[in-house]
Protein backbone atom coordinates (compact mmCIF):
# COMPACT_ATOMS: atom_id res chain seq x y z
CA UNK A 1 40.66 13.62 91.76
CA UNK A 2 36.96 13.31 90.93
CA UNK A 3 36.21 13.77 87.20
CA UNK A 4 33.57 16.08 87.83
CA UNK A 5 35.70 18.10 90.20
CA UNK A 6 38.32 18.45 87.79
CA UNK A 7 35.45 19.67 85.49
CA UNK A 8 34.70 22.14 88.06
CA UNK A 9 37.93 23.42 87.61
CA UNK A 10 37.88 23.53 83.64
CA UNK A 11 34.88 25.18 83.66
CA UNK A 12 36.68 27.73 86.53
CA UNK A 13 39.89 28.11 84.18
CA UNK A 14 37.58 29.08 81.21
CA UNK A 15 35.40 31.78 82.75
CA UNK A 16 38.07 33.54 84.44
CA UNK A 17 39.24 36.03 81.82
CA UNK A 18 37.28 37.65 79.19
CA UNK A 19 34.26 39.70 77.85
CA UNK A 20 31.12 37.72 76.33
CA UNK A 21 30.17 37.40 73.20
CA UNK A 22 27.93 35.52 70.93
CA UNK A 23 24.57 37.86 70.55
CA UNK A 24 21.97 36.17 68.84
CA UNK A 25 19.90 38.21 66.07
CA UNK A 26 18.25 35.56 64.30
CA UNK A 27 15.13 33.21 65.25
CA UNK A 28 13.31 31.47 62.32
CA UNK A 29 9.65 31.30 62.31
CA UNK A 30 7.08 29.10 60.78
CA UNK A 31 5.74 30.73 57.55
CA UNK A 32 3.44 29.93 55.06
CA UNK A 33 4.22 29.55 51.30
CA UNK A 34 2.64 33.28 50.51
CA UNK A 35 4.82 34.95 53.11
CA UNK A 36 8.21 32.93 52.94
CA UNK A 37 10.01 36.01 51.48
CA UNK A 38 9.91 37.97 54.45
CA UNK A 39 11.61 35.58 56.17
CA UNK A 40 15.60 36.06 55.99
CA UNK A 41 17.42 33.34 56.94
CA UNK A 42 20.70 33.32 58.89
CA UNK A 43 23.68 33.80 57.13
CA UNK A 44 26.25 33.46 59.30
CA UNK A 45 28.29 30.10 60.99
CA UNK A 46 27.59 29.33 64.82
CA UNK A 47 29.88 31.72 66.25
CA UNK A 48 30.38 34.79 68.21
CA UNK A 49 29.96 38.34 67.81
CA UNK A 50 31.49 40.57 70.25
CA UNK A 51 29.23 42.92 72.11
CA UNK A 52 29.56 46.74 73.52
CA UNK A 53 30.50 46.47 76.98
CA UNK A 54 28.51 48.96 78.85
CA UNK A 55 30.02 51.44 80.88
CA UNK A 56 31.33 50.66 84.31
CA UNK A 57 30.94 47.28 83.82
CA UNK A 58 34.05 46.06 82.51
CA UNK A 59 34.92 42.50 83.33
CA UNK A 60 38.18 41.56 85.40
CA UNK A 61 40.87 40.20 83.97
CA UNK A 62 41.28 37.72 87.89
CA UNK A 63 45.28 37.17 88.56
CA UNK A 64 44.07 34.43 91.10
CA UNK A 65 41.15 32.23 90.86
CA UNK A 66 38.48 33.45 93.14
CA UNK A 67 37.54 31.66 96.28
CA UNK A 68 33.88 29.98 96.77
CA UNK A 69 31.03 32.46 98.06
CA UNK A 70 30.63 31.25 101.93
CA UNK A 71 26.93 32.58 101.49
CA UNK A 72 25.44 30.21 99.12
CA UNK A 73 26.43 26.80 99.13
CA UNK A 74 24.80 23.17 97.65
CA UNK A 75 23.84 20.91 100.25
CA UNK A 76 26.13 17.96 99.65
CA UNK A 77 23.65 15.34 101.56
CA UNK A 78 20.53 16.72 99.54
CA UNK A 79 21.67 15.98 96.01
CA UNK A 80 20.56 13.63 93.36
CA UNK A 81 22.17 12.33 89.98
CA UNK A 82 20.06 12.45 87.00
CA UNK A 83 20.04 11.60 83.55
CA UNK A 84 17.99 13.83 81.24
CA UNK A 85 16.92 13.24 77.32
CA UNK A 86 15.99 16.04 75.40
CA UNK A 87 14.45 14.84 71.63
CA UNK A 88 14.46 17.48 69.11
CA UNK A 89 12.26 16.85 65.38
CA UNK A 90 12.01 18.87 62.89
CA UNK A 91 9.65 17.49 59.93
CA UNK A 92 9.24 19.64 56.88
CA UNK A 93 5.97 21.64 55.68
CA UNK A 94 3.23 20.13 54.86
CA UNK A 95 0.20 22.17 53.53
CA UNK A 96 -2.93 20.50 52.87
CA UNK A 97 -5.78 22.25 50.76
CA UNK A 98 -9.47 20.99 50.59
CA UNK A 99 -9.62 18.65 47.41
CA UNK A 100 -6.32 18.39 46.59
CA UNK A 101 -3.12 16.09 47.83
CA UNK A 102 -1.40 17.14 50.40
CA UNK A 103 1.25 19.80 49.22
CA UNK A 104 4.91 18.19 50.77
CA UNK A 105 8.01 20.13 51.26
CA UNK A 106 11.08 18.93 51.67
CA UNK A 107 14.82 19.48 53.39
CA UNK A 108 17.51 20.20 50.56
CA UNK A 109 20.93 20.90 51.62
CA UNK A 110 24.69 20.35 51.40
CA UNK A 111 25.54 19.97 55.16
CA UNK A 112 24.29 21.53 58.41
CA UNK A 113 25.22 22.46 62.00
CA UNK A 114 22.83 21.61 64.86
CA UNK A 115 23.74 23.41 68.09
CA UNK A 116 22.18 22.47 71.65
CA UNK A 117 22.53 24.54 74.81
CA UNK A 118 24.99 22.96 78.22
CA UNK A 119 24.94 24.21 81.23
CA UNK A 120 27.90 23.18 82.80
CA UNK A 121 27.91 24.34 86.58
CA UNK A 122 24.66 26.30 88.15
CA UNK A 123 24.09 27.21 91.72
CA UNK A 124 22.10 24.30 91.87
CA UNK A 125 23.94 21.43 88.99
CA UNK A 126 27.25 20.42 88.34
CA UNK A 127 27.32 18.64 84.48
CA UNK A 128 29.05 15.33 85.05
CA UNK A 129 32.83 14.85 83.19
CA UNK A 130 34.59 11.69 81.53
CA UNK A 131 38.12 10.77 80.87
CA UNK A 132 38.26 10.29 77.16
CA UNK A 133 41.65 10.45 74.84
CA UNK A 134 41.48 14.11 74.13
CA UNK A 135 41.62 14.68 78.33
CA UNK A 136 38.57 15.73 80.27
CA UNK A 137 35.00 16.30 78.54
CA UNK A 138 31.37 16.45 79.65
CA UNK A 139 29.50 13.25 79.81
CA UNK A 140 27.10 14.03 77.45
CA UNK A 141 25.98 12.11 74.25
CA UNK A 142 23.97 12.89 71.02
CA UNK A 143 22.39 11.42 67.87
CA UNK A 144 21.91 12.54 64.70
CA UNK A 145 19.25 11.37 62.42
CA UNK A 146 18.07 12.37 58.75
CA UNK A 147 14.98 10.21 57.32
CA UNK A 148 15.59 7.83 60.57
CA UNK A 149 19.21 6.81 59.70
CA UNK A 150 22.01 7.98 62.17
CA UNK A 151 23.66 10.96 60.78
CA UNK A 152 26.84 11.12 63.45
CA UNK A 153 27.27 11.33 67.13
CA UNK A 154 30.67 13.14 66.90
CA UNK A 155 29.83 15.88 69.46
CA UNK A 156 31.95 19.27 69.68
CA UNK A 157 31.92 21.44 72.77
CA UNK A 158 32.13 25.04 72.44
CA UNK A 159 33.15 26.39 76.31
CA UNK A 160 34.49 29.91 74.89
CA UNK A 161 34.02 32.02 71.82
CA UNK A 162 37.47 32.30 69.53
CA UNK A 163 39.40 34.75 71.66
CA UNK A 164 38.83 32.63 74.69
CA UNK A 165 36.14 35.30 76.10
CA UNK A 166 33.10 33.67 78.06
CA UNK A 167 29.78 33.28 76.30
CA UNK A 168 26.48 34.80 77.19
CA UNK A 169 26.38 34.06 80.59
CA UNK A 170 28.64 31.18 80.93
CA UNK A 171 26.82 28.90 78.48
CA UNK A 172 28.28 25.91 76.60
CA UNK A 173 27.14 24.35 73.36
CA UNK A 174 27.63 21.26 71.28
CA UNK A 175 27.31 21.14 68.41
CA UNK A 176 27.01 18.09 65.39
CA UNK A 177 28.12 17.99 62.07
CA UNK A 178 26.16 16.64 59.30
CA UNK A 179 29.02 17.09 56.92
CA UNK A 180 28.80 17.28 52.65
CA UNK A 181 27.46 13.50 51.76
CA UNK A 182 29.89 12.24 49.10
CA UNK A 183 30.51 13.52 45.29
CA UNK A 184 27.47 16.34 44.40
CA UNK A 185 24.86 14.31 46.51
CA UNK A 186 22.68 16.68 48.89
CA UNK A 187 20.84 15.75 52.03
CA UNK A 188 16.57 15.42 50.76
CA UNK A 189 14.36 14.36 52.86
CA UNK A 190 11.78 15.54 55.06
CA UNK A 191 12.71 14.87 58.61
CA UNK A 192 15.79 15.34 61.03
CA UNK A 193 15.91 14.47 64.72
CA UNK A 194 18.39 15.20 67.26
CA UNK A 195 18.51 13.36 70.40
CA UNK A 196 21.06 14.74 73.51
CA UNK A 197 21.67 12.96 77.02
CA UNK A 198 23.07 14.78 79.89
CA UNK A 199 23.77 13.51 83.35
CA UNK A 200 23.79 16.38 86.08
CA UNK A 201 24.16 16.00 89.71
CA UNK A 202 21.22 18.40 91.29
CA UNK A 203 21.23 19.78 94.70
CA UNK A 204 19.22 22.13 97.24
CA UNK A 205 20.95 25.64 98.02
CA UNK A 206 21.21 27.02 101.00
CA UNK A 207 21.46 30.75 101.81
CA UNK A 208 23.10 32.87 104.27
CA UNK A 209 21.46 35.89 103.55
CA UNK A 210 22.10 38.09 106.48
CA UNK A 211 25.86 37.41 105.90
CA UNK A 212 25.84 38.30 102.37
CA UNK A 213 24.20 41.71 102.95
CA UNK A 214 27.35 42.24 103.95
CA UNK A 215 28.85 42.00 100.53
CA UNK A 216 29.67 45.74 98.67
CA UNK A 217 29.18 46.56 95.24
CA UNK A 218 32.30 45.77 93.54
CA UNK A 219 34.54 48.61 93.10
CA UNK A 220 36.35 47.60 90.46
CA UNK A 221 35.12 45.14 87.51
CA UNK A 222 32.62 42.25 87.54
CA UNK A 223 34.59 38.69 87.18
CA UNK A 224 33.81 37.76 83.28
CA UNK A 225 31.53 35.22 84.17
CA UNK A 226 29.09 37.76 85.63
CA UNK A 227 30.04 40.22 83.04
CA UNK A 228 29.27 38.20 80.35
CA UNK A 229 25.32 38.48 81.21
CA UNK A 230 24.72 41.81 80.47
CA UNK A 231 25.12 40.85 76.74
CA UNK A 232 21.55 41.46 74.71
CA UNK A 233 19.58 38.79 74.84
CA UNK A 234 16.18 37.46 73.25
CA UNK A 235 12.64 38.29 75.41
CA UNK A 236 14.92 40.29 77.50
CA UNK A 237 16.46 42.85 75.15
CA UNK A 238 15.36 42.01 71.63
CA UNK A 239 12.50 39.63 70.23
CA UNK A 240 12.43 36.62 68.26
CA UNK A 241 12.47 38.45 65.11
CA UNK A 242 15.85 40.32 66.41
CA UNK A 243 14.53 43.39 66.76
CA UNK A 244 15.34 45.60 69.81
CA UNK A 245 12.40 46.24 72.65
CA UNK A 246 12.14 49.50 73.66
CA UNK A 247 13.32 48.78 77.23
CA UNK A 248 11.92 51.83 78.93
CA UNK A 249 8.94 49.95 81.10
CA UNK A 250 11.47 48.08 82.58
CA UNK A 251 13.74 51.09 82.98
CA UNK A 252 11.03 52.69 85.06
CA UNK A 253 10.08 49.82 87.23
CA UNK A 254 13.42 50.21 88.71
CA UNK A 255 13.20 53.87 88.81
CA UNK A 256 10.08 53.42 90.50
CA UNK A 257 10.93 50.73 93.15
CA UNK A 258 14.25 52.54 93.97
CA UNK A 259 12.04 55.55 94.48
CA UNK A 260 14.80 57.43 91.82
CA UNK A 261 17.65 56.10 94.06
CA UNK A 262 20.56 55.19 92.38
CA UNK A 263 20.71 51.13 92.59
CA UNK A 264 24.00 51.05 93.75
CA UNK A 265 23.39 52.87 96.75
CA UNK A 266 21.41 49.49 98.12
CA UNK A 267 23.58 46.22 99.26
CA UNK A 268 23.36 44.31 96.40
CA UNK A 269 21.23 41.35 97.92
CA UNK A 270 18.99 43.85 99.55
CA UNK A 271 18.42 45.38 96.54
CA UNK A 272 17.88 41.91 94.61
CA UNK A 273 15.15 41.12 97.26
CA UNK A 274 13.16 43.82 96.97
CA UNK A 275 13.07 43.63 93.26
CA UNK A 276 12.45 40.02 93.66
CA UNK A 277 9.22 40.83 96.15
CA UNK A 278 8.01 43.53 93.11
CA UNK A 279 8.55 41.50 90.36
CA UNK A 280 5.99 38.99 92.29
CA UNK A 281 3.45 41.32 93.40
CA UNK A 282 3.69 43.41 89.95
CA UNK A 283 3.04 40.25 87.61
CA UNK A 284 -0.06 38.26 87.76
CA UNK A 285 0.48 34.43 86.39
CA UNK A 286 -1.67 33.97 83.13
CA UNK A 287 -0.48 31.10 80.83
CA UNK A 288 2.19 28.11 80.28
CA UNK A 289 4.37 30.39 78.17
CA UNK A 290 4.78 27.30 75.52
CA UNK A 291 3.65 26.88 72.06
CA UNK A 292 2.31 23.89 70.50
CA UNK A 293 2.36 22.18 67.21
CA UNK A 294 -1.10 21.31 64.92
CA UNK A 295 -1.04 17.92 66.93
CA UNK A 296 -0.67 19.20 70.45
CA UNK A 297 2.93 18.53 70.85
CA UNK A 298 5.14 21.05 72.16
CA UNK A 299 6.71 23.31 69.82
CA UNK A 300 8.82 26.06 71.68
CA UNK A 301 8.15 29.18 73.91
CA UNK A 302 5.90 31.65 73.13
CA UNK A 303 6.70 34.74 75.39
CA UNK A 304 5.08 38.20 75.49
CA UNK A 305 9.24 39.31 76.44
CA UNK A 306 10.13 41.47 79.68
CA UNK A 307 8.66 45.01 78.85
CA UNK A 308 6.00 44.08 77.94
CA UNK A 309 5.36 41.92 81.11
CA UNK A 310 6.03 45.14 82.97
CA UNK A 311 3.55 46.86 81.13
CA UNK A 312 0.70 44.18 81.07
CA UNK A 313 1.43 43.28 84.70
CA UNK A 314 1.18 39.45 83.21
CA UNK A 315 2.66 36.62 81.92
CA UNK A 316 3.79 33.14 82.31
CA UNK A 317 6.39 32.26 84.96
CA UNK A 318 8.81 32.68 82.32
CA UNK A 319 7.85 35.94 81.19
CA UNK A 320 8.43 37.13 85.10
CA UNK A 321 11.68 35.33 84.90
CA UNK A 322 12.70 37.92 82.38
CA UNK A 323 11.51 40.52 83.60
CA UNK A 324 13.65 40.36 86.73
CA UNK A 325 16.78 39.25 85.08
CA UNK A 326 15.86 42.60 83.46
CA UNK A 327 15.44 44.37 85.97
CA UNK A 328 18.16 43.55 87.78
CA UNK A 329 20.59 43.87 84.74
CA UNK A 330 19.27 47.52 84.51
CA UNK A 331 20.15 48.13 87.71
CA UNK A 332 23.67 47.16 87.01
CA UNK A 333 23.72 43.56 88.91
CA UNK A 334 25.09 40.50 86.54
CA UNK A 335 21.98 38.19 86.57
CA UNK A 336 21.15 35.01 84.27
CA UNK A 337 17.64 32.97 83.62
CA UNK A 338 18.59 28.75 84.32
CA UNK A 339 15.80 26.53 82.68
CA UNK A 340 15.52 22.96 83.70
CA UNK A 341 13.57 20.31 83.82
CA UNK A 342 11.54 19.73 86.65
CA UNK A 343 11.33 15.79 87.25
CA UNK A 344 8.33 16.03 89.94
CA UNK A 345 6.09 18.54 89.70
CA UNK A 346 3.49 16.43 88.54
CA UNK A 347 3.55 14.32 91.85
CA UNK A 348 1.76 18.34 93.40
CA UNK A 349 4.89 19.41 95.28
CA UNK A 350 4.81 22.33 92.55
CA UNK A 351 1.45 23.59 93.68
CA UNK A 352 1.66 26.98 91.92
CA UNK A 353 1.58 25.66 88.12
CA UNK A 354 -0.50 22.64 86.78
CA UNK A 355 -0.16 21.58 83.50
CA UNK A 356 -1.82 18.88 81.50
CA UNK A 357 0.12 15.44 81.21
CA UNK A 358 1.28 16.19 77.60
CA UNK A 359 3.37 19.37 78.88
CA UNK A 360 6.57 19.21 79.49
CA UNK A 361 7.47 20.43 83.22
CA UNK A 362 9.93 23.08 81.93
CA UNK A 363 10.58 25.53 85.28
CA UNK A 364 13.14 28.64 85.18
CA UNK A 365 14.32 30.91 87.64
CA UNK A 366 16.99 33.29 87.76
CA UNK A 367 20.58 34.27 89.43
CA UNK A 368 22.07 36.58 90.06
CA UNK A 369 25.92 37.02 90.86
CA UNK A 370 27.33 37.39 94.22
CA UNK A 371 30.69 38.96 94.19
CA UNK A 372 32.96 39.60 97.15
CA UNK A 373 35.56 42.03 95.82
CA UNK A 374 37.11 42.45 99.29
CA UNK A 375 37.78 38.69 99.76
CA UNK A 376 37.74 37.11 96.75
CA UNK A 377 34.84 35.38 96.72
CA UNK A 378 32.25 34.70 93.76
CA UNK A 379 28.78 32.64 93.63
CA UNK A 380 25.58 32.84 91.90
CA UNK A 381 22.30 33.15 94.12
CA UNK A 382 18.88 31.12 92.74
CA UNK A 383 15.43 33.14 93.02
CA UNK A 384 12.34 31.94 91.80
CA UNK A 385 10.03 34.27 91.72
CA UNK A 386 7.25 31.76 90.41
CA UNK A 387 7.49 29.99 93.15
CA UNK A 388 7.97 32.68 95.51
CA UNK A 389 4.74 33.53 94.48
CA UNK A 390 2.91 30.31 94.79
CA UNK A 391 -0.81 31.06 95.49
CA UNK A 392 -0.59 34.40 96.49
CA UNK A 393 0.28 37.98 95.09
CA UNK A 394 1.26 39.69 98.12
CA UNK A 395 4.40 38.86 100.31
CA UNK A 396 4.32 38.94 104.17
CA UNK A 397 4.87 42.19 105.22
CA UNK A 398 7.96 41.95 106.47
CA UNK A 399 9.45 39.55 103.76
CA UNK A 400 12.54 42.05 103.82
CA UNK A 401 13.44 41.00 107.44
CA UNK A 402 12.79 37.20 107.55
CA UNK A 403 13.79 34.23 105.50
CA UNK A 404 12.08 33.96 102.13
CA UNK A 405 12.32 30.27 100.54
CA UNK A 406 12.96 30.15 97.05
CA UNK A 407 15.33 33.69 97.98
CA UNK A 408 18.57 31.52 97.67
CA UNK A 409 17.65 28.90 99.90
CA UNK A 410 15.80 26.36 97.13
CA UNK A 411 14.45 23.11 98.85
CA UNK A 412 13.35 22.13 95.51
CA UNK A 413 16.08 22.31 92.98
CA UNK A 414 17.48 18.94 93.60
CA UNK A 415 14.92 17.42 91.39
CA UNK A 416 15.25 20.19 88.67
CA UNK A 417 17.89 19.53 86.40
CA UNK A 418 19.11 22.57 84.74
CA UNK A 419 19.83 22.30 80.76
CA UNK A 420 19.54 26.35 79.30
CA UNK A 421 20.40 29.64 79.83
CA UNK A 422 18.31 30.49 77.21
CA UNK A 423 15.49 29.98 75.34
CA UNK A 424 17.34 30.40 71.90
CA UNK A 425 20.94 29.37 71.49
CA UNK A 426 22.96 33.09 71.50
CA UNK A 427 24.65 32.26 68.21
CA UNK A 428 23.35 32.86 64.67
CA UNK A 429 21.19 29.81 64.05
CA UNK A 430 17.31 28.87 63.00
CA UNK A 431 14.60 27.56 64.85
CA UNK A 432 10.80 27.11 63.50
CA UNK A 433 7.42 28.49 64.80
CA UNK A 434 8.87 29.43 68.58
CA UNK A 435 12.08 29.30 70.15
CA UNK A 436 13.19 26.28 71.31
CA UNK A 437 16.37 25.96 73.56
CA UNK A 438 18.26 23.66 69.96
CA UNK A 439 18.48 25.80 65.84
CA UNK A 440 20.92 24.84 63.11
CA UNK A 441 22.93 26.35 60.28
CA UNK A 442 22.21 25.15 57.14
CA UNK A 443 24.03 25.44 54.10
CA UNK A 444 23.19 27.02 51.70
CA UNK A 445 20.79 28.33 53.28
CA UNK A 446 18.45 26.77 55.67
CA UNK A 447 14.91 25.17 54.93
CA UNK A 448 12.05 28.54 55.27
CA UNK A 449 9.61 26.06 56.31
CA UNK A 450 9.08 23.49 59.19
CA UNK A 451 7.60 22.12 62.16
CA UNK A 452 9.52 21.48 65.07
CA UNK A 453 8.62 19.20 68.40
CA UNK A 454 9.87 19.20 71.65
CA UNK A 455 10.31 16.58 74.45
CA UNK A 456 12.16 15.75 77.82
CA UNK A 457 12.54 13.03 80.31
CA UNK A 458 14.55 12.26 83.50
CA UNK A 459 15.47 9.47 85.22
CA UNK A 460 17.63 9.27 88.76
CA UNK A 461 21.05 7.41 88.81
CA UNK A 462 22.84 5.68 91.04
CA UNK A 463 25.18 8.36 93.27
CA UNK A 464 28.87 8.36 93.11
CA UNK A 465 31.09 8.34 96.00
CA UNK A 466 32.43 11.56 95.44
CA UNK A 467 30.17 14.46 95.47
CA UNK A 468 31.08 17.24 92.79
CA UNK A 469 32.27 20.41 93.83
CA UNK A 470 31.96 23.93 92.48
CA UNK A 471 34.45 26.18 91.46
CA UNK A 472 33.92 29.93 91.56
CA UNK A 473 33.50 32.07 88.38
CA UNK A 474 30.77 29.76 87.00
């Protein structure tokens, strides 16, 4: 059997039972030596904290495995095998004052935890697997560094949290240890780099969306998998600072688009059209949605967060990316936001966003879960409501009765190689200035202070003979 289809079926095995977990409710932020005490650093190990299931959506406990959704499906013949880098560095503070030397921080600490999102298995991406003597693990890689010397490259993968309950919407992790150095000695030193290599087999998705209006809500409970995204999570439910939005703009969108309907009395793809079309009409595009460092480089996001999209009727494509994973999650359908990398949007196929050559051609969209109670089936449908938009704020007319690309059917997503489900890890860990998809735990307690820089590149490898294939429940 394939490696990565026996993958398929760890991942499958994983996400079939259980609630999610692992709420994030702490982001670090660049501060400045006068304000560092109102910064409180995390306190707590990666881990996960379990989560208030909200009512009437209880996740399934599946006897069998479920079955593939016939509706969406990857087109086997339009796939491509990549290889993407992702290069975290994190430098210490440096504060520089007219006429004096340069003030220079630096990182003291006994040992540390650096955690970096997987995405195993999208609509879109299958994470390739390799035999290795503890059985079947993803084919990923990662380096350590401190001051430029290798720190480890022992990498631990963390699939479920420690009752065996899915994480926030099926994410993995890994995660490096920079153990305690030997006798009283303490890491000190003013930079730390973390490099992570990925290889992901992309596709284009085809929908069938006349069949799947077809599909019921679910009488019963959501499979855990879809369950597990109604969990809070940052610029959807809470900011960076881990305080709760007051969720009501978004609570009235769908009030207002359902004309005071209750959701549930729409098909469930019908529905997640039509919020799709308002969510594109309703936001106008206005900036990159990233954050940059003194030198240019990229630093992180830097989102205005979903209700406050829905107020100001703008934002990046990310902020309208959370906004309808908000929207539909208030409307009681399981949805997630992917993030990938998009390796050719700077050759103009991606027409609708342009960014300079030093940016980084992050793209997300969302999905949301497609769930045949009656015959066992279970997928996740892509919508990119970005690119749905393209150079235009209005929809055809009739959008509802025709065909939409980027509504499930993606011609593009083959060349997008998905890495994040979100743009902080959900675990208790620290990032600097914005979020940024990596953070660590740092004890005793991590640095207040640094500057963090972002970067990504892909390159295609050579296909296998045996396509991966997806298992339900991702």
């Amino acid at each position: 059997m394939n490696a990565k289809r026996r993958l398929a079926g760890l991942i499958a095995s994983v996400v079939a039972v259980g609630v999610a977990g692992d709420s994030a409710m702490a982001q670090g932020g660049r501060t400045t030596p006068r304000d560092r005490q109102q910064q409180q650093p995390a306190q707590a190990p990666p881990g996960s904290t379990p989560v208030t299931t909200p009512a009437g959506t209880q996740p399934a406990a599946q006897a069998t495995p479920l079955k593939p959704s016939p509706y969406i499906v990857r087109e086997e013949n339009r796939s491509r095998r990549w290889t993407l880098t992702a290069d975290v560095n994190i430098e210490a503070y440096k504060l520089y004052v007219e006429g004096q030397q340069p003030y220079n921080e630096r990182f003291t600490f006994s040992s540390a935890t650096i955690v970096w999102p997987l995405v195993p298995e999208t609509a879109s991406s299958v994470m390739d697997a390799v035999e290795s003597a503890g059985g079947l693990q993803p084919a990923i890689t990662g380096v350590v560094k401190f001051q430029d010397r290798e720190v480890t490259r022992e990498t631990t993968i963390i699939a479920a949290d420690a009752g065996g309950n899915v994480l926030h919407s099926g994410t993995w992790r890994a995660q490096w240890v920079m153990p305690p150095l030997e006798g009283a000695s303490l890491y000190d030193g003013r930079e730390m780099s973390l490099q992570v290599v990925v290889p992901v087999t992309s596709y284009r998705t085809k929908f069938d969306e006349r069949g799947a209006r077809s599909v019921a809500w679910p009488q019963g409970a959501w499979p855990a998998a879809a369950h597990a995204t109604f969990a809070p999570q940052m610029f959807i439910d809470f900011g960076p600072d881990g305080r709760p939005y007051d969720t009501a703009p978004v609570v009235d969108l769908v009030a207002e688009w359902t004309e005071g309907r209750d959701p549930k009395s729409i098909a469930p793809v019908t529905l997640a059209k039509w919020f799709a079309g308002k969510v594109v009409e309703h936001v106008q595009l206005s900036g990159d949605g990233l954050a940059f460092d003194r030198t240019g480089l990229i630093e992180g996001l830097d989102l205005r967060g979903a209700p406050l999209t829905a107020l100001e009727k703008r934002g990046s494509e990310f902020d309208m990316v959370c906004l309808l994973a908000a929207v539909y999650r208030k409307a009681g359908l399981p949805a997630r936001i992917v993030i990938g990398y998009d390796n050719e949007s700077r050759s103009g196929k991606q027409v609708y966003l342009k960014r300079p050559k030093n940016v980084p051609d992050l793209r997300a969209w969302v999905e949301f879960a497609l769930y045949d109670e009656t015959n066992g089936t279970f997928g996740w449908v892509p919508v990119d409501p970005a690119a749905m938009r393209g150079s235009s704020s209005r929809l055809p007319p009739n959008f509802m009765d025709r065909d939409l690309r980027y509504f499930g059917t993606h011609d593009e997503l083959d060349r997008v190689i998905p890495f994040a489900f979100h743009f902080h890890p959900p675990t208790t860990v620290r990032a600097y200035g914005s979020p940024g998809f990596w953070g660590w735990f740092v004890t005793p307690v991590p640095p207040d202070t640094a500057f963090q820089r972002l970067s990504f590149r892909a390159q295609t490898t050579p296909a296998r003979a045996t396509p991966p294939r997806a298992r339900p429940g991702n």
